[in-house]
Protein backbone atom coordinates (compact mmCIF):
# COMPACT_ATOMS: atom_id res chain seq x y z
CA UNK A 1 18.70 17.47 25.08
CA UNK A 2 18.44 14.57 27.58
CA UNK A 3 21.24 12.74 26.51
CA UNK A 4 23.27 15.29 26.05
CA UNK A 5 22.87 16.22 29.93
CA UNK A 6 23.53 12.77 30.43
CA UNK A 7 27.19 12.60 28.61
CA UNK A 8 28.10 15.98 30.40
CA UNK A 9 27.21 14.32 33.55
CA UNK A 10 29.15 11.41 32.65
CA UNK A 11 32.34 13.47 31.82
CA UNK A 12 31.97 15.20 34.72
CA UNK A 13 31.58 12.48 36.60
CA UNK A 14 34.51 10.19 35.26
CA UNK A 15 36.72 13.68 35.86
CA UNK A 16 35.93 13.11 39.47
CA UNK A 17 36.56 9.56 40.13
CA UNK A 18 32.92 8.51 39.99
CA UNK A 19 32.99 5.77 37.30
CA UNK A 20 31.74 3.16 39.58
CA UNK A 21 28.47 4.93 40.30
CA UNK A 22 27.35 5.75 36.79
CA UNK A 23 25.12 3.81 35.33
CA UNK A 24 25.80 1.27 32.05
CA UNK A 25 25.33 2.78 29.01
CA UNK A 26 22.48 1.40 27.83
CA UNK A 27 20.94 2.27 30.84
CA UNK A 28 21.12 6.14 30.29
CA UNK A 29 19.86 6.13 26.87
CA UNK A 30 16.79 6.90 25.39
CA UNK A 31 14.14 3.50 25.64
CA UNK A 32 13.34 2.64 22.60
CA UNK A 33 10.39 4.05 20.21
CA UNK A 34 6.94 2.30 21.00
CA UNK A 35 6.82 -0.87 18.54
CA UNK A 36 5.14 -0.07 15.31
CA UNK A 37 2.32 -2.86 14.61
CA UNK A 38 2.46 -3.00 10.58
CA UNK A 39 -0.91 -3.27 8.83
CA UNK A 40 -1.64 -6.67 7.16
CA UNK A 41 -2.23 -6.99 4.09
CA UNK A 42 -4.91 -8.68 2.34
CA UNK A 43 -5.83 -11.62 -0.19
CA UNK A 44 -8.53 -11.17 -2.79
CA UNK A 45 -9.40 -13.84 -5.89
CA UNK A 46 -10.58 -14.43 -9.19
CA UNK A 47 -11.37 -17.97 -9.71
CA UNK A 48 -8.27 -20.10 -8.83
CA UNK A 49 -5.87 -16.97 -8.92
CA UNK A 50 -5.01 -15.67 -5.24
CA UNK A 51 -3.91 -11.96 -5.04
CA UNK A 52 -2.07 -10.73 -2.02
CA UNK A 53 -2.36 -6.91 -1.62
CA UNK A 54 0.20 -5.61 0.86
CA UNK A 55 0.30 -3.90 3.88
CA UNK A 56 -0.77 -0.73 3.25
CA UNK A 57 1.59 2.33 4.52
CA UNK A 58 1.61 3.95 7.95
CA UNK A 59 -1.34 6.20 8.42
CA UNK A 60 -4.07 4.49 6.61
CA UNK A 61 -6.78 3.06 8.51
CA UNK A 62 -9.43 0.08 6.57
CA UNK A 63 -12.68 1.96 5.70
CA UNK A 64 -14.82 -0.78 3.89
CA UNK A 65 -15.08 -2.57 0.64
CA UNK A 66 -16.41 -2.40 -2.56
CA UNK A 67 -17.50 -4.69 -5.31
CA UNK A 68 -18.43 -2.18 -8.56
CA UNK A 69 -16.60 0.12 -10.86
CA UNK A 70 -17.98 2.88 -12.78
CA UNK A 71 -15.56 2.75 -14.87
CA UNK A 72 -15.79 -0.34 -16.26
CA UNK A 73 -17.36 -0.43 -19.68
CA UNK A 74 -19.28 -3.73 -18.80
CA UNK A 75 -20.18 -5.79 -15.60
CA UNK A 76 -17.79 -7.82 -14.22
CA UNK A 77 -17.28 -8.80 -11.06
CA UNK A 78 -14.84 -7.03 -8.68
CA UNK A 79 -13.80 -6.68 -5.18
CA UNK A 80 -11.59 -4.81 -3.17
CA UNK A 81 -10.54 -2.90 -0.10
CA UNK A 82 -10.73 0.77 0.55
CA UNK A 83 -8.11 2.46 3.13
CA UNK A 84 -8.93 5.85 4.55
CA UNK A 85 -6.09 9.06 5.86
CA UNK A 86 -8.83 12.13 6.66
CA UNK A 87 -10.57 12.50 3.72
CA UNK A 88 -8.22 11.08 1.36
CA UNK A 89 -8.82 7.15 0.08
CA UNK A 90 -7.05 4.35 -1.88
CA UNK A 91 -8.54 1.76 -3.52
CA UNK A 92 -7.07 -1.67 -4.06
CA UNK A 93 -8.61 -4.87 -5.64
CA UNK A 94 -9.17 -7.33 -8.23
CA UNK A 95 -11.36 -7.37 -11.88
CA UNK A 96 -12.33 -10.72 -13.16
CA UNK A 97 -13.08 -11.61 -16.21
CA UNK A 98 -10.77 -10.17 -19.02
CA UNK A 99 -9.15 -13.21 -20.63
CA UNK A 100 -7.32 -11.72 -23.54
CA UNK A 101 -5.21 -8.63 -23.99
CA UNK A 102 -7.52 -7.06 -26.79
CA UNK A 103 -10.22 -7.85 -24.26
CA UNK A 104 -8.78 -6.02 -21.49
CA UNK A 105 -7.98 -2.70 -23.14
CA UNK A 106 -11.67 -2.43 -24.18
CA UNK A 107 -12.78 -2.13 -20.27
CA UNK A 108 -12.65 1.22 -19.45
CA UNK A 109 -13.82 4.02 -22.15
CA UNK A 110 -11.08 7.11 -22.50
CA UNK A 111 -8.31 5.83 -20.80
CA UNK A 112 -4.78 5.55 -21.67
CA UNK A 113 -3.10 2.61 -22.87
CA UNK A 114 0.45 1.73 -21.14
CA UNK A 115 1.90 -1.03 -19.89
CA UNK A 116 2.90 -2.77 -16.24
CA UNK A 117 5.96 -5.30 -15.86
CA UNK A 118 5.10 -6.40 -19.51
CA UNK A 119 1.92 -6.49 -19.03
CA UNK A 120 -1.11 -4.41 -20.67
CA UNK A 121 -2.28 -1.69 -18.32
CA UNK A 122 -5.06 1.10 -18.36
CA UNK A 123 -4.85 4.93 -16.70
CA UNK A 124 -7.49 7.13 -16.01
CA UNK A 125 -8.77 9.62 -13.70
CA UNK A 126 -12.57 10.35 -13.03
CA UNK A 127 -14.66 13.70 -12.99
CA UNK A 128 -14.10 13.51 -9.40
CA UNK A 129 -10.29 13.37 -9.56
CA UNK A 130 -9.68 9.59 -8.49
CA UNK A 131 -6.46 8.82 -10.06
CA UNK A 132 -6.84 5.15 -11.71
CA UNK A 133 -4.17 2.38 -12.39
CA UNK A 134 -5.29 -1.48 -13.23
CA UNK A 135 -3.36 -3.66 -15.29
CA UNK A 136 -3.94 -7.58 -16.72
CA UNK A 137 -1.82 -9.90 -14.40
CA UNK A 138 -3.01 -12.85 -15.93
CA UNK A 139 -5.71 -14.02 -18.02
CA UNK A 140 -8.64 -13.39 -15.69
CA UNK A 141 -7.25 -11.08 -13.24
CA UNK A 142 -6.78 -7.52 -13.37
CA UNK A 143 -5.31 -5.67 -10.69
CA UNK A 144 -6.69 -2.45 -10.00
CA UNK A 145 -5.70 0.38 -7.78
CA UNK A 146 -6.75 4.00 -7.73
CA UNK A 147 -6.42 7.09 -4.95
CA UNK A 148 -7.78 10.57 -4.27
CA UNK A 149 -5.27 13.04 -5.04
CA UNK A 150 -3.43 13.19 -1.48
CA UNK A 151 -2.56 9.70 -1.72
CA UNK A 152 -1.73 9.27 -5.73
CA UNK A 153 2.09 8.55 -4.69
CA UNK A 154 0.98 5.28 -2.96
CA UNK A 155 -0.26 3.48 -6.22
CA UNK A 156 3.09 3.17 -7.11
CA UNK A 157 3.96 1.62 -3.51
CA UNK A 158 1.00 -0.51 -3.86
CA UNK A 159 1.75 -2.19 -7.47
CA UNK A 160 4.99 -2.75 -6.42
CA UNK A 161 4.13 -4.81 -4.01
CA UNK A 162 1.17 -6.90 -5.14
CA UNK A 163 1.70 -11.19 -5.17
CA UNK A 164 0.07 -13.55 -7.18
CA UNK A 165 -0.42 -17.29 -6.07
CA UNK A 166 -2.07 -19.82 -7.43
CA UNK A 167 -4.56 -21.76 -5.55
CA UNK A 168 -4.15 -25.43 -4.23
């Protein structure tokens, strides 16, 4: 509505003669939106393999960590970072441990079989409705990422976006 005032008022105003009183442009428009300060992203390991999780999307605020999964059909070590939006949470981090393929696929009882960028992955969802997604990304390192139903979409965003280094 504002700057729509403001071109009637310059029309009206060039009509009359005015043009050396108006202001530039830029001047009369809107400033721009407050800067937007991304969230960082973080780097978890297994051994000598470096993970960097991304940013995580607008809205979602750190809430805390967490080294176990139920799932998991044995103990191996894990860590990871949980992001909060209300009640809803996502869950990103790393497995250790699963070497092999036929290893991996053994780790978490009734889940499906699929795969991720060629790679062997695992889906399942819990009694509470935490959706699951973790897949091998190298001998050693799993990736793992699950969410509360509100924010299912994101695992998608979040695989996508995962980077693997290897450490000096």
């Amino acid at each position: 509505m504002r700057r729509l005032a403001a071109v009637l008022l310059m029309f009206a105003l060039s009509g009359c003669g005015a043009d050396d009183v108006l202001p530039a442009p830029e001047a009369i428009a809107s400033p721009p939106p407050a800067e937007q300060v991304p969230h960082r992203g973080v780097a978890l390991s297994c051994g000598q393999t470096r993970v960097g999780l991304p940013a995580m999307p607008e809205g979602l605020t750190r809430a805390g960590s967490f080294g176990r999964l139920g799932s998991l059909t044995r103990p191996l070590e894990v860590k990871g970072v949980i992001w909060r939006r209300e009640d809803e949470q996502l869950y990103v981090g790393v497995v250790c441990g699963a070497r092999t393929a036929e290893e991996f696929v053994t780790l978490v009882a009734r889940s499906s079989l699929t795969a991720y960028k060629g790679m062997p992955a695992l889906r399942w969802n819990t009694r509470t409705g935490v959706r699951n997604f973790m897949w091998l990304e190298r001998p050693g390192t799993a990736i793992y990422i699950a969410a509360t139903p509100g924010l299912a979409a994101q695992i998608k965003y979040v695989a996508a976006r995962v980077a693997l280094n290897q450490a000096p």
